[in-house]
PDB file of N, CA and C in Angstrom:
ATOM      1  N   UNK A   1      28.991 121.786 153.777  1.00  0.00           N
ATOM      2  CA  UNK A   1      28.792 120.749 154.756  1.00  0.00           C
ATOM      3  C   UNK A   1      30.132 120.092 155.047  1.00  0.00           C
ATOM      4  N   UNK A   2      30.392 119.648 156.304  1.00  0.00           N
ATOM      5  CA  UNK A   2      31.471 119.092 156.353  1.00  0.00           C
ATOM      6  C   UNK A   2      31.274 117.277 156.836  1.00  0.00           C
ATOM      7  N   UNK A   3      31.768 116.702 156.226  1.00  0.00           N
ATOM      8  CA  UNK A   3      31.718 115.389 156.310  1.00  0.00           C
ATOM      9  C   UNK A   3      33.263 114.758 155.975  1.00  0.00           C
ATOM     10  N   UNK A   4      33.427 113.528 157.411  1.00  0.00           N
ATOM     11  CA  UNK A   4      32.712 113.626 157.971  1.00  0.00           C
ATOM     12  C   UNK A   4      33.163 114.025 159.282  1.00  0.00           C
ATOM     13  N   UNK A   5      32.202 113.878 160.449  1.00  0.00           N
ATOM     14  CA  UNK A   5      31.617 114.798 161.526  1.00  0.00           C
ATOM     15  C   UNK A   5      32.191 114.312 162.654  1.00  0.00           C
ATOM     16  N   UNK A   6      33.345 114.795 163.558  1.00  0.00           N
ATOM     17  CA  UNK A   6      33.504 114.657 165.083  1.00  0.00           C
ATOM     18  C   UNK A   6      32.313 114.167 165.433  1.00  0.00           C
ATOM     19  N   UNK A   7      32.146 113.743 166.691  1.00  0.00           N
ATOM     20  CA  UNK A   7      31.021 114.007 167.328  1.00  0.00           C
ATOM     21  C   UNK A   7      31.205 112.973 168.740  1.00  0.00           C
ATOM     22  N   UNK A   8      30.327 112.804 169.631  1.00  0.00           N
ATOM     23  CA  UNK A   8      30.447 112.889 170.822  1.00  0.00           C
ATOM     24  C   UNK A   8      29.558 111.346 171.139  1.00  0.00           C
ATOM     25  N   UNK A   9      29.295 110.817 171.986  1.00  0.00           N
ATOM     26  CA  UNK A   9      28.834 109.740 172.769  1.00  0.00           C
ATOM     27  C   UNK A   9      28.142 110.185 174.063  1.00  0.00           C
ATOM     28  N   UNK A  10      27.009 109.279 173.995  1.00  0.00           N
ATOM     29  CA  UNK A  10      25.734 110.231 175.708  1.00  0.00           C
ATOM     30  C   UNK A  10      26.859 109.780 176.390  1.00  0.00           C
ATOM     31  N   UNK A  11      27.423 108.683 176.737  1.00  0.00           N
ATOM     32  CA  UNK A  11      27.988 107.820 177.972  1.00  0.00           C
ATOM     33  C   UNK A  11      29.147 108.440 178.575  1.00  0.00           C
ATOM     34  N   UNK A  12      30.033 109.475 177.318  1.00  0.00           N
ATOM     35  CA  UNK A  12      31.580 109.981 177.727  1.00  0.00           C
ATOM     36  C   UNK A  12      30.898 111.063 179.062  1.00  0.00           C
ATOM     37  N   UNK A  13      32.065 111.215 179.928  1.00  0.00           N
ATOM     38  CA  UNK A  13      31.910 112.341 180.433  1.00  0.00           C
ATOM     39  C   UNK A  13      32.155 114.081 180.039  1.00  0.00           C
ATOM     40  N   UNK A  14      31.959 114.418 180.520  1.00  0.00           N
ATOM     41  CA  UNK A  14      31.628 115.856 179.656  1.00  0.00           C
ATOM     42  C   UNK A  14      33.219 116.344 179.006  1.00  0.00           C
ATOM     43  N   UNK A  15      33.666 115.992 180.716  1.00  0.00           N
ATOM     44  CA  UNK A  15      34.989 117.073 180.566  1.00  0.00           C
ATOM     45  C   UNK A  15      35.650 115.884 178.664  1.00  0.00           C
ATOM     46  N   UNK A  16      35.456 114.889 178.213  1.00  0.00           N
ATOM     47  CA  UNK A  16      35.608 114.411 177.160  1.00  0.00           C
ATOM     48  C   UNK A  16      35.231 115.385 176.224  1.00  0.00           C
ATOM     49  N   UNK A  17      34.419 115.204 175.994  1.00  0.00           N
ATOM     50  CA  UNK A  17      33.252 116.395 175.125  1.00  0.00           C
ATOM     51  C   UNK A  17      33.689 117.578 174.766  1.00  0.00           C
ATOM     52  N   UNK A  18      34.136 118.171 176.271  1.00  0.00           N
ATOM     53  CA  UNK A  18      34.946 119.751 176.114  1.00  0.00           C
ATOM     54  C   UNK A  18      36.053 119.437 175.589  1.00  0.00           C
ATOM     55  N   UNK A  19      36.971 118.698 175.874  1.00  0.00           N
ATOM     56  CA  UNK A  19      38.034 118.089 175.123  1.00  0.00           C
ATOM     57  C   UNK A  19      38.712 118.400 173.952  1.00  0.00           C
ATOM     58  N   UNK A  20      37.691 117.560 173.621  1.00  0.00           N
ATOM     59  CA  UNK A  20      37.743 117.218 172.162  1.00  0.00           C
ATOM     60  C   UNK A  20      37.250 118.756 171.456  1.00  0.00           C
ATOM     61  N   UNK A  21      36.237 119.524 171.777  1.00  0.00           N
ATOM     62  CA  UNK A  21      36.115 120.627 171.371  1.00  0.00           C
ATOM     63  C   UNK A  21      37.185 121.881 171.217  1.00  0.00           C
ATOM     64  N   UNK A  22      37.442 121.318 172.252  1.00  0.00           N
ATOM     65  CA  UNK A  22      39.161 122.624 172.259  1.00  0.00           C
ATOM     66  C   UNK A  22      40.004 122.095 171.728  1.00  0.00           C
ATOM     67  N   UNK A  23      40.693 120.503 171.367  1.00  0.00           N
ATOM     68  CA  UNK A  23      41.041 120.481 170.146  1.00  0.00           C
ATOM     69  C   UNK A  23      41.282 120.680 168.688  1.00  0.00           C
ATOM     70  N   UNK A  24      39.414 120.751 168.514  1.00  0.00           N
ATOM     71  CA  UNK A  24      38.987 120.381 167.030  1.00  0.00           C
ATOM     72  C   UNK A  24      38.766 122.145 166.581  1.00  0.00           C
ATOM     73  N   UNK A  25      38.861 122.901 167.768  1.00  0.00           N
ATOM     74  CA  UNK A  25      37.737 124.410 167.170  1.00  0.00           C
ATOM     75  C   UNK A  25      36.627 124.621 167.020  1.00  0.00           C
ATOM     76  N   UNK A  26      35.767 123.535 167.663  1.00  0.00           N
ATOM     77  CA  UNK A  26      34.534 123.279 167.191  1.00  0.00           C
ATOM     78  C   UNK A  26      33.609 123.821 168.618  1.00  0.00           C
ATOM     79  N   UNK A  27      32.713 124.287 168.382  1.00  0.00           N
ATOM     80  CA  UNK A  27      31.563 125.111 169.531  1.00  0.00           C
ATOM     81  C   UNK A  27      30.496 123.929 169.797  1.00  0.00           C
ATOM     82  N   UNK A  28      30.183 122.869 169.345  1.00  0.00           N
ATOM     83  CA  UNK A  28      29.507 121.931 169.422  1.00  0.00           C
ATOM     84  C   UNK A  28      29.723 120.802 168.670  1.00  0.00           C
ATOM     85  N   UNK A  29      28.877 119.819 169.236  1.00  0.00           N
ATOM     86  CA  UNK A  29      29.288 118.421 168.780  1.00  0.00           C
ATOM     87  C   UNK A  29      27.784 117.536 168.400  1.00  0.00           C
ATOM     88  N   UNK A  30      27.993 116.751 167.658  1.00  0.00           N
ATOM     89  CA  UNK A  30      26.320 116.131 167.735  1.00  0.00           C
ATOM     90  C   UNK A  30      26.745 115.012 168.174  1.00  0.00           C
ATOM     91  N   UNK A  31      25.962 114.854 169.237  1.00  0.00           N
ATOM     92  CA  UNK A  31      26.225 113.338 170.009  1.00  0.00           C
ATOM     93  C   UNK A  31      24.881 112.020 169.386  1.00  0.00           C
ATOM     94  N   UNK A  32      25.802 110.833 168.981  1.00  0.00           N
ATOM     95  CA  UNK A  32      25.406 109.712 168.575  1.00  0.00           C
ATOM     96  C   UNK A  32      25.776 108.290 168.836  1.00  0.00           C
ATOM     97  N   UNK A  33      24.832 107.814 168.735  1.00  0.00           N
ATOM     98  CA  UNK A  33      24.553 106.253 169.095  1.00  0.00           C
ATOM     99  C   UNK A  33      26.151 105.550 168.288  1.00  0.00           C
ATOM    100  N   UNK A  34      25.862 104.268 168.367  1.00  0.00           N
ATOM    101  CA  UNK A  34      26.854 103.609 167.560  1.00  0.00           C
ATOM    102  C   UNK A  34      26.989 103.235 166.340  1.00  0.00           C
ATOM    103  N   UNK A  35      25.603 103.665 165.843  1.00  0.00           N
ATOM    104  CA  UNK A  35      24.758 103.559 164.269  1.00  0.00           C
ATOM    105  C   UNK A  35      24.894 104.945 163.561  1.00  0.00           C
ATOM    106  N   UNK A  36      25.308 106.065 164.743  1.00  0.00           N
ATOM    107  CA  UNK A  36      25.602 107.225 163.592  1.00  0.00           C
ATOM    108  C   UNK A  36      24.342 107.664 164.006  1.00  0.00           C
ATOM    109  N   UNK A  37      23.159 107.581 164.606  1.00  0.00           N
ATOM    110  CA  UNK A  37      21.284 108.369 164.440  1.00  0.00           C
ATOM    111  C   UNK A  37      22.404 109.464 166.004  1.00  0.00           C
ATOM    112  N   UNK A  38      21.830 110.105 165.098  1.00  0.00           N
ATOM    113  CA  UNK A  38      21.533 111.696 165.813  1.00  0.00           C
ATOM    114  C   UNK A  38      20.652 111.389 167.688  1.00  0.00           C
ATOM    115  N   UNK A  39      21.286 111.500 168.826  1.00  0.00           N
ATOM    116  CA  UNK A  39      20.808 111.616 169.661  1.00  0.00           C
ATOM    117  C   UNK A  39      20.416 112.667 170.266  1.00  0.00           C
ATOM    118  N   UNK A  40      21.231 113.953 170.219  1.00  0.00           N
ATOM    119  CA  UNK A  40      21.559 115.335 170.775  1.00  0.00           C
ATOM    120  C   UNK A  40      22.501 116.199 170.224  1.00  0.00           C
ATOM    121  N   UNK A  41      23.004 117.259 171.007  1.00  0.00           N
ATOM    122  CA  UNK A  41      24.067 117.791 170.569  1.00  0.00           C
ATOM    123  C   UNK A  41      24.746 118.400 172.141  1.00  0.00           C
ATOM    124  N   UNK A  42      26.061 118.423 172.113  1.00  0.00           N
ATOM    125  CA  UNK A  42      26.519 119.272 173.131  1.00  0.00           C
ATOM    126  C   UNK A  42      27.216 120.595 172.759  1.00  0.00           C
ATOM    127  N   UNK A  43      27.418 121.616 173.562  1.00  0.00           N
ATOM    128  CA  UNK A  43      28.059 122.778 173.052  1.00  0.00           C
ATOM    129  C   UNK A  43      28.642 123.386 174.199  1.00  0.00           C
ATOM    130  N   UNK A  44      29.196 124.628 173.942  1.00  0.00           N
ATOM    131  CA  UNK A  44      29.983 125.055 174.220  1.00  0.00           C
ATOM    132  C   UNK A  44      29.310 125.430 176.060  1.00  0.00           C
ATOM    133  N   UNK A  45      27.733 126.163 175.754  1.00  0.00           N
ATOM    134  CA  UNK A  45      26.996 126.558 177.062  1.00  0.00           C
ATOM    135  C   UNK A  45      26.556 125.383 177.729  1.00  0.00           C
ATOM    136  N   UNK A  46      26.334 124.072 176.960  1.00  0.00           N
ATOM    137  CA  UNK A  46      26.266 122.841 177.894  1.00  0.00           C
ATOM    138  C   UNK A  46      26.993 122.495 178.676  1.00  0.00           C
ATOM    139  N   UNK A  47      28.648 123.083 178.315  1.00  0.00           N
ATOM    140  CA  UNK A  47      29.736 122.570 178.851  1.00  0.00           C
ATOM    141  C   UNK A  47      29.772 123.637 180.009  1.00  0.00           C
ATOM    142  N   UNK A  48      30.014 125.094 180.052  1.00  0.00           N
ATOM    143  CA  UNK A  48      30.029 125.852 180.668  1.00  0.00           C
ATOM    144  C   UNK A  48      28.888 125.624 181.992  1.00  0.00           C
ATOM    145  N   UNK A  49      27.729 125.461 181.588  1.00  0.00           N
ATOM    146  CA  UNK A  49      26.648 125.079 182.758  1.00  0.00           C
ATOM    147  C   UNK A  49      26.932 123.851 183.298  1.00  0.00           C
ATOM    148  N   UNK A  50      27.495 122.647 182.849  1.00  0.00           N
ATOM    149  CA  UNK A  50      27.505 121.718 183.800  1.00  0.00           C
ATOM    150  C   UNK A  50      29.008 121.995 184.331  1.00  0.00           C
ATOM    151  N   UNK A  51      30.061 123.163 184.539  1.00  0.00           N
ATOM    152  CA  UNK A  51      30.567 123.123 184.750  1.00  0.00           C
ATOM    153  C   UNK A  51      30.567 124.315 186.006  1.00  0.00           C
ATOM    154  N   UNK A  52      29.371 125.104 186.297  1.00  0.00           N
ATOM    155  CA  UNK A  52      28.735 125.927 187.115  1.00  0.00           C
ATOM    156  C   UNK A  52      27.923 125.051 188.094  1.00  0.00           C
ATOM    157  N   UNK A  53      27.505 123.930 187.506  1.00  0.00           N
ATOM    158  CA  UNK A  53      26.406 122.837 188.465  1.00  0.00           C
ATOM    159  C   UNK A  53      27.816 122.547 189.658  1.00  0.00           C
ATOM    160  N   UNK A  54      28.751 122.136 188.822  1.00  0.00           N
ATOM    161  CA  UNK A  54      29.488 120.986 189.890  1.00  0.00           C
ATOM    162  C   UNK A  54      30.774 121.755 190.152  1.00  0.00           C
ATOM    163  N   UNK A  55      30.993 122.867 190.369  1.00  0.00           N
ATOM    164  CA  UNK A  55      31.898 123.782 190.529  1.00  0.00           C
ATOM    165  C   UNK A  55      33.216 123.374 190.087  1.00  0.00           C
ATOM    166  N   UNK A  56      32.901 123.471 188.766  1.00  0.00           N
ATOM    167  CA  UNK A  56      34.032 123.251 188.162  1.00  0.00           C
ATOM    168  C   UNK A  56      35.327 121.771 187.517  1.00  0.00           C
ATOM    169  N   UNK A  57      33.947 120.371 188.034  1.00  0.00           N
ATOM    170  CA  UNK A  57      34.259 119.645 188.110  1.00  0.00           C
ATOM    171  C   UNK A  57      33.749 118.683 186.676  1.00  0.00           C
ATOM    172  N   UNK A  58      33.009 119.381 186.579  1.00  0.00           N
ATOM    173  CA  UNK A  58      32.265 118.431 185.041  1.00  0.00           C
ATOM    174  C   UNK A  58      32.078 117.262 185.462  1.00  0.00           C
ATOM    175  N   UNK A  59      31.523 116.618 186.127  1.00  0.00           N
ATOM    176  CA  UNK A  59      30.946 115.096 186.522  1.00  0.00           C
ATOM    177  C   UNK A  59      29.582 114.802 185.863  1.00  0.00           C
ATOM    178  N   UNK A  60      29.297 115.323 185.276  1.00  0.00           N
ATOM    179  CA  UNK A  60      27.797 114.301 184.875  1.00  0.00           C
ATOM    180  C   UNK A  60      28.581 114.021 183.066  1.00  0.00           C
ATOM    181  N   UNK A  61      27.500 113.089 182.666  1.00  0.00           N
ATOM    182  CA  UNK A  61      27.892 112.589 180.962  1.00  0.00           C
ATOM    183  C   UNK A  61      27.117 113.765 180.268  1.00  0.00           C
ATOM    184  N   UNK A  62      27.486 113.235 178.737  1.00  0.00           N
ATOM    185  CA  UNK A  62      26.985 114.481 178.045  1.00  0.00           C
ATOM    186  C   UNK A  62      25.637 113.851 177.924  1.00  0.00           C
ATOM    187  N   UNK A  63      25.166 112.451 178.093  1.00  0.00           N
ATOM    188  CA  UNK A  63      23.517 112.519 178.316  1.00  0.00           C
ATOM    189  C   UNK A  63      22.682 113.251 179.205  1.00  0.00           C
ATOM    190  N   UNK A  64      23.710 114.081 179.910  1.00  0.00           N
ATOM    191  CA  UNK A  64      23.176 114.763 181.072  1.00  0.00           C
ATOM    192  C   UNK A  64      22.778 115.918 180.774  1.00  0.00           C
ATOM    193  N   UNK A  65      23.536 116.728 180.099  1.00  0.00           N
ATOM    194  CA  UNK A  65      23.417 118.007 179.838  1.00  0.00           C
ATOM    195  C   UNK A  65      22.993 118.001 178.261  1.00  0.00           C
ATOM    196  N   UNK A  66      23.460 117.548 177.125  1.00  0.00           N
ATOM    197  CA  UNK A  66      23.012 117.715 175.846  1.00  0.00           C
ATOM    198  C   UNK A  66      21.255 118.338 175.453  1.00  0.00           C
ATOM    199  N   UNK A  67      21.870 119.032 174.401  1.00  0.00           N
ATOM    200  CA  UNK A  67      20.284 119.591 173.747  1.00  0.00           C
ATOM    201  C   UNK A  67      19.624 118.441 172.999  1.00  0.00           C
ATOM    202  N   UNK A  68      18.291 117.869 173.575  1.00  0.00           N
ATOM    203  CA  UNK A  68      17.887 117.201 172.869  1.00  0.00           C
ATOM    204  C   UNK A  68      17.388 117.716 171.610  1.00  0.00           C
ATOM    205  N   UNK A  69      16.656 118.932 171.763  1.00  0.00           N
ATOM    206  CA  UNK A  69      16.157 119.333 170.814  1.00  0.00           C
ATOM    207  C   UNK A  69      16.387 119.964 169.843  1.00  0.00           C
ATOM    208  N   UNK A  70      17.114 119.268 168.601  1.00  0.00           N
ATOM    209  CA  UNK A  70      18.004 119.615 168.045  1.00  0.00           C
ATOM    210  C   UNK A  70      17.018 120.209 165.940  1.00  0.00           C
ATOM    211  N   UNK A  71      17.735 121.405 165.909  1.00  0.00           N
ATOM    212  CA  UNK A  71      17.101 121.639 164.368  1.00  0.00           C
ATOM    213  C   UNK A  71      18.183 120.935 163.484  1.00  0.00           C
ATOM    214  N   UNK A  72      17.903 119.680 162.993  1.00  0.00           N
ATOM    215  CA  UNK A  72      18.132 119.597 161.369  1.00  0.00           C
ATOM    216  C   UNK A  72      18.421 119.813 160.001  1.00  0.00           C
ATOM    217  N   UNK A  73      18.711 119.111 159.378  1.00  0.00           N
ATOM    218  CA  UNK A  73      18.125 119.267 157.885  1.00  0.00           C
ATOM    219  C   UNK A  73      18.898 118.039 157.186  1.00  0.00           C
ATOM    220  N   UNK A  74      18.073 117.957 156.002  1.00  0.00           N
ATOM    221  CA  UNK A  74      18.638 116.600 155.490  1.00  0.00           C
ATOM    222  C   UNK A  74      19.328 116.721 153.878  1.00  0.00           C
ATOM    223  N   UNK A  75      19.921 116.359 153.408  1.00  0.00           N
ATOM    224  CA  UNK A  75      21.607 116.462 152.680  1.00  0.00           C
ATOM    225  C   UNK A  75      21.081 116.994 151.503  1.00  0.00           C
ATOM    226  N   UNK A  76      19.661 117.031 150.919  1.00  0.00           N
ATOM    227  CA  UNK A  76      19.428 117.626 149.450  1.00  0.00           C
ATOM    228  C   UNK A  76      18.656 119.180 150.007  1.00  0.00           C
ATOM    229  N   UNK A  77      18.822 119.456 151.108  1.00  0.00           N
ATOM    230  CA  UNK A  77      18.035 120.894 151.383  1.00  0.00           C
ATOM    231  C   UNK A  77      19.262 121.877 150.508  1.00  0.00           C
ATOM    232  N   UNK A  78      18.286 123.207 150.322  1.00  0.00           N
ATOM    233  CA  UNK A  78      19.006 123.986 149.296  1.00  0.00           C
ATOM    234  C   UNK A  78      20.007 125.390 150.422  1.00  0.00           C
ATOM    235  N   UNK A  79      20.675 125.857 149.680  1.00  0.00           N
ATOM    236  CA  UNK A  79      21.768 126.838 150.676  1.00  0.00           C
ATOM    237  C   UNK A  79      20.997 127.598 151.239  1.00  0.00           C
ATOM    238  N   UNK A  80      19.922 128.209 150.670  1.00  0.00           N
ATOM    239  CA  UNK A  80      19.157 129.478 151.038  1.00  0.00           C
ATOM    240  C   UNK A  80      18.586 129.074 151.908  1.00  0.00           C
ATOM    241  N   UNK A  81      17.721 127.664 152.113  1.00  0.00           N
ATOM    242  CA  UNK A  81      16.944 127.069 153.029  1.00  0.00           C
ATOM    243  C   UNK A  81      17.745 126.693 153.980  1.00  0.00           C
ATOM    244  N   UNK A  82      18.571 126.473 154.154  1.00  0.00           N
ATOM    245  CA  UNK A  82      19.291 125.912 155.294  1.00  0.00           C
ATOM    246  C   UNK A  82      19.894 126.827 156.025  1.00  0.00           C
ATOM    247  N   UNK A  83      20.281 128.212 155.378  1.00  0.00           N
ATOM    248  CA  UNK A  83      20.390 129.706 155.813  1.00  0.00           C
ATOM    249  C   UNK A  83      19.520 130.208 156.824  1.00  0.00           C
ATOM    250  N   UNK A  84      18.161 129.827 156.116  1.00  0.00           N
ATOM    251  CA  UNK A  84      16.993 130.748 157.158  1.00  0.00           C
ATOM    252  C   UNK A  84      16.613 129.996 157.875  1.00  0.00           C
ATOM    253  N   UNK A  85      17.242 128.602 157.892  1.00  0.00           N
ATOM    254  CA  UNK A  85      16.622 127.252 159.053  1.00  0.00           C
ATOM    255  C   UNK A  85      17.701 128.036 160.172  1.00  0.00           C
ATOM    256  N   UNK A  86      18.928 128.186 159.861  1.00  0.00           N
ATOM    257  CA  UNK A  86      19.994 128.486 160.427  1.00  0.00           C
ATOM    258  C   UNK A  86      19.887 130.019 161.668  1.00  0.00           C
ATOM    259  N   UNK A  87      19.638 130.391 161.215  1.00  0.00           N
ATOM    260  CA  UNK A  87      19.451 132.011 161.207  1.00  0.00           C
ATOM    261  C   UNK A  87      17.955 132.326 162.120  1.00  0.00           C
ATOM    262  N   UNK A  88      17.140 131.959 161.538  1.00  0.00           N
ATOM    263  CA  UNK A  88      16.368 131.975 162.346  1.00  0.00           C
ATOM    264  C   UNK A  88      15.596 131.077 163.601  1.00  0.00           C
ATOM    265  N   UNK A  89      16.330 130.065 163.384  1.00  0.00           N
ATOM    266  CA  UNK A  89      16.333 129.171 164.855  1.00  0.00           C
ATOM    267  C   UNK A  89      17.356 129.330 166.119  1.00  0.00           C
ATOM    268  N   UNK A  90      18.616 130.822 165.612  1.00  0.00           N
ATOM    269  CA  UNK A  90      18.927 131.218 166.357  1.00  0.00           C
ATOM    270  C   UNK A  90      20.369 130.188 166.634  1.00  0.00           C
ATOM    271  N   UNK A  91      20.796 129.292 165.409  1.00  0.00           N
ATOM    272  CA  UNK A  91      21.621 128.202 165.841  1.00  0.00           C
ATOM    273  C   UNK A  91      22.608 128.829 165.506  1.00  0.00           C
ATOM    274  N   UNK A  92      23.797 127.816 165.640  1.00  0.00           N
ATOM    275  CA  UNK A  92      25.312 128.301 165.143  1.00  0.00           C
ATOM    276  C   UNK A  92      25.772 126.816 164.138  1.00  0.00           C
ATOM    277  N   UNK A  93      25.117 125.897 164.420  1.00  0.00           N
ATOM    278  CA  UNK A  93      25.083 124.230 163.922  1.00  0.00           C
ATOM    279  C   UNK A  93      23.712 123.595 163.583  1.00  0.00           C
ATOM    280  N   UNK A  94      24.092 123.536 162.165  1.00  0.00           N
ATOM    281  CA  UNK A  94      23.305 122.190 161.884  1.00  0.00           C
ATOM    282  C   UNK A  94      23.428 120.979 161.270  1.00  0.00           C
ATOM    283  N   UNK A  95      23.066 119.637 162.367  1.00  0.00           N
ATOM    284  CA  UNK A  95      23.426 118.904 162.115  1.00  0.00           C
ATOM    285  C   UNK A  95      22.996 118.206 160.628  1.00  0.00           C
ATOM    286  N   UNK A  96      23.334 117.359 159.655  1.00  0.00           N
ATOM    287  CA  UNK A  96      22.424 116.898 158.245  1.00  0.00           C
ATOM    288  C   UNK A  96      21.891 115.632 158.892  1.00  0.00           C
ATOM    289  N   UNK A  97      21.255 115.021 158.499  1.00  0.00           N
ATOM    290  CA  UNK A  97      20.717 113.898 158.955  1.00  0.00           C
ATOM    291  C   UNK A  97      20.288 113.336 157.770  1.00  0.00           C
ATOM    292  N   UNK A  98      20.389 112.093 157.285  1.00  0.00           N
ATOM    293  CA  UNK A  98      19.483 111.546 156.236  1.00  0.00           C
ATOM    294  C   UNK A  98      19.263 109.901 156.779  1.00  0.00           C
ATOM    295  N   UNK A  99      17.781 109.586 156.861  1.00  0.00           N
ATOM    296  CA  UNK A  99      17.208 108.155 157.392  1.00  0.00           C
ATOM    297  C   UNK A  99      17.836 108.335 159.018  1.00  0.00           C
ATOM    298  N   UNK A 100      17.682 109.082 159.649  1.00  0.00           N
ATOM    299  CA  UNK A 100      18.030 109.332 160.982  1.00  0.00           C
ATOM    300  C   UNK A 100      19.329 109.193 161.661  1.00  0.00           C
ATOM    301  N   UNK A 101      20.377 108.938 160.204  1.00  0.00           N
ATOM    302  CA  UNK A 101      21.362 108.917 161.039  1.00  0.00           C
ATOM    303  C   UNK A 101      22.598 110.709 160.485  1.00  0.00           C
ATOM    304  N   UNK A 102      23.270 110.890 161.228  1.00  0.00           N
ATOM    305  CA  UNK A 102      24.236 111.971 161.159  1.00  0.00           C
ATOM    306  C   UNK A 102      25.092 111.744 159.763  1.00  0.00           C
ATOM    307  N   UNK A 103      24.947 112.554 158.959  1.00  0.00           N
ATOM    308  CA  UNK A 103      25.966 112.666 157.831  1.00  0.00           C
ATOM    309  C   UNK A 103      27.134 113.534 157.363  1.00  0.00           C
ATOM    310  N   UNK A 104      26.873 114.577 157.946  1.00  0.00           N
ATOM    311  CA  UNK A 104      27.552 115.964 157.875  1.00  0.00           C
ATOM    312  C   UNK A 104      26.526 116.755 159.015  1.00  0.00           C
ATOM    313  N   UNK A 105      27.698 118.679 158.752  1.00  0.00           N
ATOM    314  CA  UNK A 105      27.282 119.309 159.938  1.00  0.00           C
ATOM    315  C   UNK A 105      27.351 120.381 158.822  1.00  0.00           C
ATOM    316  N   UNK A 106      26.278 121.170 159.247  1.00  0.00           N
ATOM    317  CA  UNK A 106      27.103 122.846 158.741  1.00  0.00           C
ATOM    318  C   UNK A 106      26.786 123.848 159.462  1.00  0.00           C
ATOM    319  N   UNK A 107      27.421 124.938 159.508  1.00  0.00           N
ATOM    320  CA  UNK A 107      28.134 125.828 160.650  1.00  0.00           C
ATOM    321  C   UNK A 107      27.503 126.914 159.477  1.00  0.00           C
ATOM    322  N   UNK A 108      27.997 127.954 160.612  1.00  0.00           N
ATOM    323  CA  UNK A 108      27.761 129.714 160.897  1.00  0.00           C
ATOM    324  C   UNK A 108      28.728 129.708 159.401  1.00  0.00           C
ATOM    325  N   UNK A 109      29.899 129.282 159.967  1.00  0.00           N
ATOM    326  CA  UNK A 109      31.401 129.595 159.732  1.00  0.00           C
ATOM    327  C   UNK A 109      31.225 129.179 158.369  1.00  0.00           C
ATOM    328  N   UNK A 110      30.701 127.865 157.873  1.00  0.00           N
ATOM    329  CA  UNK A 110      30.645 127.191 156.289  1.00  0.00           C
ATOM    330  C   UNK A 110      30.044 127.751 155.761  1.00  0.00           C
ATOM    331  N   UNK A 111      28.723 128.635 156.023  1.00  0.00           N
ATOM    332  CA  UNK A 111      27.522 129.391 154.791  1.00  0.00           C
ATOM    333  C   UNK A 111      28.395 130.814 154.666  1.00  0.00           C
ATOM    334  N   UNK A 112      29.320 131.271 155.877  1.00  0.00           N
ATOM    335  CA  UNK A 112      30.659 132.924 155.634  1.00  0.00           C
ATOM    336  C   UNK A 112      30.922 132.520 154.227  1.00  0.00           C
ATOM    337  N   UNK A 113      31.478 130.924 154.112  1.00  0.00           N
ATOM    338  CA  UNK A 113      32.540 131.072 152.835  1.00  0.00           C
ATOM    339  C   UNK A 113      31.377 130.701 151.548  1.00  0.00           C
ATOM    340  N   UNK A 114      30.229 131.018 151.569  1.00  0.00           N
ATOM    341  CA  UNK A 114      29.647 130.204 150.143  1.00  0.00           C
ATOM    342  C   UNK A 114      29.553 131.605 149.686  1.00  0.00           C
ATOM    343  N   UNK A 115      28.943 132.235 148.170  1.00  0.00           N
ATOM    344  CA  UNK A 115      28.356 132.628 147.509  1.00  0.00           C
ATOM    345  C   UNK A 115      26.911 132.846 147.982  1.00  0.00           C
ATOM    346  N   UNK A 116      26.340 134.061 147.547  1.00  0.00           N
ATOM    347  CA  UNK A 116      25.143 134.614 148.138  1.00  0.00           C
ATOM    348  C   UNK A 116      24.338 134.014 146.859  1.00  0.00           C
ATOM    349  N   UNK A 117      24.865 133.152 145.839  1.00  0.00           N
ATOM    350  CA  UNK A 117      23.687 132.547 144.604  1.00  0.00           C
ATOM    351  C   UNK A 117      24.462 130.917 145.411  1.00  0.00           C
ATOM    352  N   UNK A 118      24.713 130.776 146.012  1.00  0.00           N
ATOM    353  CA  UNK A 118      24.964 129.015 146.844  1.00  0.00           C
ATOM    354  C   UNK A 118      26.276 128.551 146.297  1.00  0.00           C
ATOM    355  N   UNK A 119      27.052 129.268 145.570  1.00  0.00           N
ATOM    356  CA  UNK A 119      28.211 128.733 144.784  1.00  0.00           C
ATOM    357  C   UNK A 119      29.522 128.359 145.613  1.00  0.00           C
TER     358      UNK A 119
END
């Protein structure tokens, strides 16, 4: 898990969002309130599509485009479980959440480097 977590604001505008992503290396972002609770997430195809809407201009916020519907998990889930949450929801990110707010993230890229016993 990595903590702690970039992440993004509904209100910035996108081309922000993309930004900061091509900075950091990062394919997505979990966008949050000012309390840290998990609102959405933006990514890489959010950015790309609102950037096909407005030919190339990125004008709407990332409340515009973000995935609301975002898969989870919360900070005592086990490696294996968070593998097949991972994997089979088809994600590349998941955000941790504990009491609704954002704590860490873990990636495709973070479960490459673990141990196949979670080590």
């Amino acid at each position: 898990m990595t903590a702690p977590v970039l992440s993004a604001r509904a209100h910035w505008p996108v081309a922000r969002a993309a930004a900061l992503m091509l900075r950091s290396g990062f394919t997505a972002l979990p966008v949050v309130d000012e309390q840290d609770r998990l609102l959405g997430l933006v990514t890489e195809g959010d950015v790309l599509a609102d950037r096909l809407l407005t030919g190339g201009r990125m004008r709407h916020s990332v409340s515009e485009v973000m995935t609301v519907d975002v898969l989870t998990a919360p900070p005592q889930l086990d490696l294996a479980a968070l593998t097949r949450r991972l994997v089979a929801g088809g994600r590349r990110v998941v955000p941790v959440v504990e009491h609704g707010r954002l704590v860490g993230i873990v990636t495709r890229h973070d479960l490459l480097g673990t141990a196949p016993d979670g080590s």
